[in-house]
N, C-alpha and C. Protein backbone atom coordinates (compact mmCIF):
# COMPACT_ATOMS: atom_id res chain seq x y z
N UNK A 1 19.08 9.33 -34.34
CA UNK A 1 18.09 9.45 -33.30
C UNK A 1 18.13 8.23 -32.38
N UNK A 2 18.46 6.83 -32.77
CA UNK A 2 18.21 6.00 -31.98
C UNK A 2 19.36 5.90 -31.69
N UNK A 3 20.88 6.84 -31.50
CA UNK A 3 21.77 6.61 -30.87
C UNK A 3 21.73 7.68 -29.91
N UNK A 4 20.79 8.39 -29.83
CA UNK A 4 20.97 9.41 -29.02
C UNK A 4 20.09 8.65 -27.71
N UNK A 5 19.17 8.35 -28.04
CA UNK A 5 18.05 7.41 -27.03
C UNK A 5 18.95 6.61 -26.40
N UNK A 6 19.36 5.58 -27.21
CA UNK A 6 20.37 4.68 -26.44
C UNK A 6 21.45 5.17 -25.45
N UNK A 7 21.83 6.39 -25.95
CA UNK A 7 22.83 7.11 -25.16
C UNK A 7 22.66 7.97 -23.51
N UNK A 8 21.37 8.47 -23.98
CA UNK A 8 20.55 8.82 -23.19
C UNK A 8 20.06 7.98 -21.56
N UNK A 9 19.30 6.61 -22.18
CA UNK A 9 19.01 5.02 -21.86
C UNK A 9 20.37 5.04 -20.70
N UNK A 10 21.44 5.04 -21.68
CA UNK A 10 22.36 4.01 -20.29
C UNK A 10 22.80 5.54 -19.54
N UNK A 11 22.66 6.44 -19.82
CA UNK A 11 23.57 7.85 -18.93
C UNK A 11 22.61 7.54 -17.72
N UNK A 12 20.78 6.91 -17.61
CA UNK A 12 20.11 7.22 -16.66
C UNK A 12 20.39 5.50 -16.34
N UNK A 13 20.31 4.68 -17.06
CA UNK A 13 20.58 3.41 -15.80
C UNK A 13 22.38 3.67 -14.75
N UNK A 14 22.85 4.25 -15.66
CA UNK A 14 24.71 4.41 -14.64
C UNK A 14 24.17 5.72 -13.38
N UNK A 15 23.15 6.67 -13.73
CA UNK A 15 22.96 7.79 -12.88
C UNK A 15 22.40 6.84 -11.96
N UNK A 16 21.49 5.76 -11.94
CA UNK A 16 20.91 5.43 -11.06
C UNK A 16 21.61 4.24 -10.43
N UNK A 17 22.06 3.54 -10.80
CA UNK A 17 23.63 2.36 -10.44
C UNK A 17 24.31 3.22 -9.52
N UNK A 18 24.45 4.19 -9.49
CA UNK A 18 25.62 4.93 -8.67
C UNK A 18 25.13 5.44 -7.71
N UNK A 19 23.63 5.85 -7.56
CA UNK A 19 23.36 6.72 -6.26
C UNK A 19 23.52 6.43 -4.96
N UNK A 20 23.64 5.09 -4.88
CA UNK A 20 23.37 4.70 -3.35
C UNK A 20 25.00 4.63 -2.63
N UNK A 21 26.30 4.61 -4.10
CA UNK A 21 27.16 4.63 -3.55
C UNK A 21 27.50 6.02 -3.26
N UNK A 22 26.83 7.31 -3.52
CA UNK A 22 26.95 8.36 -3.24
C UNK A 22 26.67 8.81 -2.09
N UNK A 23 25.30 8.42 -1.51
CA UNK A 23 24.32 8.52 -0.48
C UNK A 23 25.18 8.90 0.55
N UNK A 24 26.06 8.14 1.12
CA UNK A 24 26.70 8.76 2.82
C UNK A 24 27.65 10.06 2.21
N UNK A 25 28.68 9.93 1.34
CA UNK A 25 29.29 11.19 1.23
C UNK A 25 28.45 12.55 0.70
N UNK A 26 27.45 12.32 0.08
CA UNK A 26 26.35 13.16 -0.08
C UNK A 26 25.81 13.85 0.94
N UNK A 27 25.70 12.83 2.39
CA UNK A 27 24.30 13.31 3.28
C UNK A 27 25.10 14.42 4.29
N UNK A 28 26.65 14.13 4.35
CA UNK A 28 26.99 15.34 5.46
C UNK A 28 28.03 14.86 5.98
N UNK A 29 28.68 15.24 6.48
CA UNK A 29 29.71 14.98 7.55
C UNK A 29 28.77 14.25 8.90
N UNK A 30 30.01 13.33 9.64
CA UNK A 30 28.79 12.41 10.42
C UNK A 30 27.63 11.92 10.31
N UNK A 31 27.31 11.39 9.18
CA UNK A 31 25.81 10.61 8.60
C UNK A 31 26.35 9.58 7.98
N UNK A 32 25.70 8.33 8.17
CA UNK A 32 25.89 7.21 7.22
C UNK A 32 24.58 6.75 7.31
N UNK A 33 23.91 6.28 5.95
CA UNK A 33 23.25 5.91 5.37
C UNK A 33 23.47 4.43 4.63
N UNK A 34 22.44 3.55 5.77
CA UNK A 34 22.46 2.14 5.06
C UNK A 34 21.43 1.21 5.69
N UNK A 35 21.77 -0.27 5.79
CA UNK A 35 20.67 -0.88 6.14
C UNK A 35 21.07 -2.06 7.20
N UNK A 36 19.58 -2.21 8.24
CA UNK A 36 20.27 -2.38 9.66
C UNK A 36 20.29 -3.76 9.17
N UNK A 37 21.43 -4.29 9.76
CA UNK A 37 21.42 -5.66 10.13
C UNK A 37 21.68 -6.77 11.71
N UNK A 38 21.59 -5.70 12.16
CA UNK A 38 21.82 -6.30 14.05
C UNK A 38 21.13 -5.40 14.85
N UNK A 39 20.00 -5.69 15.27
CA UNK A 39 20.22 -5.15 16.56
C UNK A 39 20.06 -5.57 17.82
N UNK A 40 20.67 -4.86 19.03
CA UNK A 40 20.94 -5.27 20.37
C UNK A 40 20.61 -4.58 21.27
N UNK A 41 19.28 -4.64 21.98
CA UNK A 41 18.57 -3.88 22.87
C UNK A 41 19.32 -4.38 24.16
N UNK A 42 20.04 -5.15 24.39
CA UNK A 42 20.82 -5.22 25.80
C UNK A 42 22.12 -4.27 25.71
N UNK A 43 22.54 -4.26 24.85
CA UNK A 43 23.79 -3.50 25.00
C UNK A 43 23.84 -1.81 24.25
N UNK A 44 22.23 -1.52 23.43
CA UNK A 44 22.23 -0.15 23.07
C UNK A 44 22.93 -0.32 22.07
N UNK A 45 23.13 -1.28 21.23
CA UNK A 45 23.35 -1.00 19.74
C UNK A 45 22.84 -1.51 18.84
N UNK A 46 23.30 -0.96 17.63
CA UNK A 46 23.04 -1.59 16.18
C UNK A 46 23.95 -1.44 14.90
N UNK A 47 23.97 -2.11 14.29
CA UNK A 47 24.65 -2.60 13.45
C UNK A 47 23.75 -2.65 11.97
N UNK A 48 24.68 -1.50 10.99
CA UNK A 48 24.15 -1.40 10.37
C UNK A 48 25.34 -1.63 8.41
N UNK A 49 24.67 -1.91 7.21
CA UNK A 49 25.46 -2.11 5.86
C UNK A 49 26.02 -0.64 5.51
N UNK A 50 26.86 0.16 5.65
CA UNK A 50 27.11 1.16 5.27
C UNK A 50 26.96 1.27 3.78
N UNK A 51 26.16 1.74 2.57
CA UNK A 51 25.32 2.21 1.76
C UNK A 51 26.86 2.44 0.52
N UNK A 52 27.58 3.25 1.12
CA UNK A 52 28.60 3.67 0.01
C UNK A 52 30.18 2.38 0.07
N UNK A 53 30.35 2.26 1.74
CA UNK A 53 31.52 1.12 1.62
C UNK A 53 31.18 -0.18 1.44
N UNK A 54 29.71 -0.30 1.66
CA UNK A 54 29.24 -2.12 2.09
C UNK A 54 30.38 -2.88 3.11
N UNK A 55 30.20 -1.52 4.40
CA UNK A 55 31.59 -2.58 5.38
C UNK A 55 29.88 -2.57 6.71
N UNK A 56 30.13 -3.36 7.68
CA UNK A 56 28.98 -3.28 8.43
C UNK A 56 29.60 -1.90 9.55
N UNK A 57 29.00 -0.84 10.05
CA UNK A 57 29.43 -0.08 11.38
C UNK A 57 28.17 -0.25 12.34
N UNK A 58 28.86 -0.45 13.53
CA UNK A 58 28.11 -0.54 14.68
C UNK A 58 28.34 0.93 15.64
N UNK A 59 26.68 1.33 15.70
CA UNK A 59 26.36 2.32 16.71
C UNK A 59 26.03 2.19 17.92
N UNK A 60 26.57 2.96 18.93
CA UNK A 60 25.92 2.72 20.32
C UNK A 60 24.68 3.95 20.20
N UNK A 61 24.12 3.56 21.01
CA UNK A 61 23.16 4.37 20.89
C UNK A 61 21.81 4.44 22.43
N UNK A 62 20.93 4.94 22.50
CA UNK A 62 19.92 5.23 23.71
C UNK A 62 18.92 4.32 23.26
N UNK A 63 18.42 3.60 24.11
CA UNK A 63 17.34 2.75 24.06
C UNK A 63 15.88 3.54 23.79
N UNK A 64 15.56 4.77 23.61
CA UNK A 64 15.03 5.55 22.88
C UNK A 64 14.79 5.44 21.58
N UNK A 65 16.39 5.47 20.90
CA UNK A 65 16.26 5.88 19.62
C UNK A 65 16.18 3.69 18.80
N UNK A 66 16.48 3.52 20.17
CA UNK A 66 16.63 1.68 19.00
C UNK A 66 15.10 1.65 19.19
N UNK A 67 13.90 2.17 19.79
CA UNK A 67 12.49 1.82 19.41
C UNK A 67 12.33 1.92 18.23
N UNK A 68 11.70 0.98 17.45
CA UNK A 68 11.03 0.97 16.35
C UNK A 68 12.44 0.69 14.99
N UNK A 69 13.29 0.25 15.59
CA UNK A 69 14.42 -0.02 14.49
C UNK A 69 14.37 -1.34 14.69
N UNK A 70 14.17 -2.47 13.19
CA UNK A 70 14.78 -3.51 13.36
C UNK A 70 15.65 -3.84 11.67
N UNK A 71 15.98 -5.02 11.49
CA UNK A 71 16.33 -5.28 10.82
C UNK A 71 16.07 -5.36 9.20
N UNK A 72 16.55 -4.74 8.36
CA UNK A 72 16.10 -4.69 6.97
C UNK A 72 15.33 -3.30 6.54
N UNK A 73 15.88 -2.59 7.88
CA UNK A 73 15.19 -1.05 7.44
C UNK A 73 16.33 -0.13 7.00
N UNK A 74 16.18 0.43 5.95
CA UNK A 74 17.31 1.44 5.30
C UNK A 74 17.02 2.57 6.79
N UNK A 75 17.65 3.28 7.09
CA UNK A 75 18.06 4.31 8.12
C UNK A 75 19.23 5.13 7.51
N UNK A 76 19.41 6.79 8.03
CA UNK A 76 19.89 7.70 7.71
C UNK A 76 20.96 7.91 9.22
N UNK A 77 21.73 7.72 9.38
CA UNK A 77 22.10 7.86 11.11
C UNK A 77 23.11 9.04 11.42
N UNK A 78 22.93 10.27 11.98
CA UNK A 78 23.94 11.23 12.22
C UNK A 78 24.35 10.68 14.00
N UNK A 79 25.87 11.14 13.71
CA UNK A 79 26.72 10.82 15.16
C UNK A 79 27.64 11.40 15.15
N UNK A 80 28.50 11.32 16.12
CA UNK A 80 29.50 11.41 16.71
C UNK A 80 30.64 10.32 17.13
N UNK A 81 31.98 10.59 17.10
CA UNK A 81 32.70 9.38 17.61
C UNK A 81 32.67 10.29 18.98
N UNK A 82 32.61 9.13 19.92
CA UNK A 82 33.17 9.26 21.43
C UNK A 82 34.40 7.94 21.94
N UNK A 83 35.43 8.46 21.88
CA UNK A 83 36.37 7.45 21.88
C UNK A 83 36.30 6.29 20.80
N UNK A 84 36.83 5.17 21.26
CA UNK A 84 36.18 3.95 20.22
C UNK A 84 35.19 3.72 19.78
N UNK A 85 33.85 4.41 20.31
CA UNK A 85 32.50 4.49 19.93
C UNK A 85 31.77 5.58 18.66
N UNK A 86 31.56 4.78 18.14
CA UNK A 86 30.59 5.51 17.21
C UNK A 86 28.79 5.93 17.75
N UNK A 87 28.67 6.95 18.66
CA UNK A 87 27.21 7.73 19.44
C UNK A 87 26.10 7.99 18.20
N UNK A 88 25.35 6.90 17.93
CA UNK A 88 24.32 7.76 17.00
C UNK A 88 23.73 8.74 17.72
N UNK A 89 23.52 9.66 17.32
CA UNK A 89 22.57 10.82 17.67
C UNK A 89 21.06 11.02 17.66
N UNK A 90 20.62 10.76 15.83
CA UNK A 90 20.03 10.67 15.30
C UNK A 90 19.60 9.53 14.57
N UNK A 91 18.37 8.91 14.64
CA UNK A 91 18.11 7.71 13.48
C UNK A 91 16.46 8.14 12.08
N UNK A 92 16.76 7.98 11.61
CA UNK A 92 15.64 8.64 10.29
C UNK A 92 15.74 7.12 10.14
N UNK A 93 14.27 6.86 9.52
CA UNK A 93 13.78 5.77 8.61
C UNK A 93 13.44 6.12 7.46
């Protein structure tokens, strides 16, 4: 019995260790999911920790959608590439 608990124990700390590297290939095609670390209301972007690679990607984006985004907020972001640009579309908090 107390090897089954134990067994049990670590299957849910590794289920939960792993989710966040799941999170962007999980959420969809064109979504990345992570946490902002730049942003730039002169030039319409932001810069954010991508959740599953931990590489930073920078979005251009509408001075619309950068209201109310700053730094240290997890965000959900669907886009588009347009040429060298990565177009967020969408920003979720």
């Amino acid at each position: 019995m107390k090897k089954l608990i134990t067994a049990t124990a670590l299957s849910l700390i590794v289920a939960f260790a792993a989710s966040p590297a799941w999170s962007c290939s999980m959420a969809g095609s064109n979504t990345h999911i992570g946490v902002v670390t730049d942003v730039n209301a002169s030039a319409n972007t932001f810069t954010m920790i991508d959740a599953e690679t931990q590489h930073p990607i920078t979005f251009v984006t509408t001075p619309d959608l950068l209201k109310g985004i700053s730094k240290n907020q997890q965000v959900t972001v669907t886009f588009q590439k347009t040429g060298k640009n990565l177009t967020a579309k969408t920003i979720q908090l």
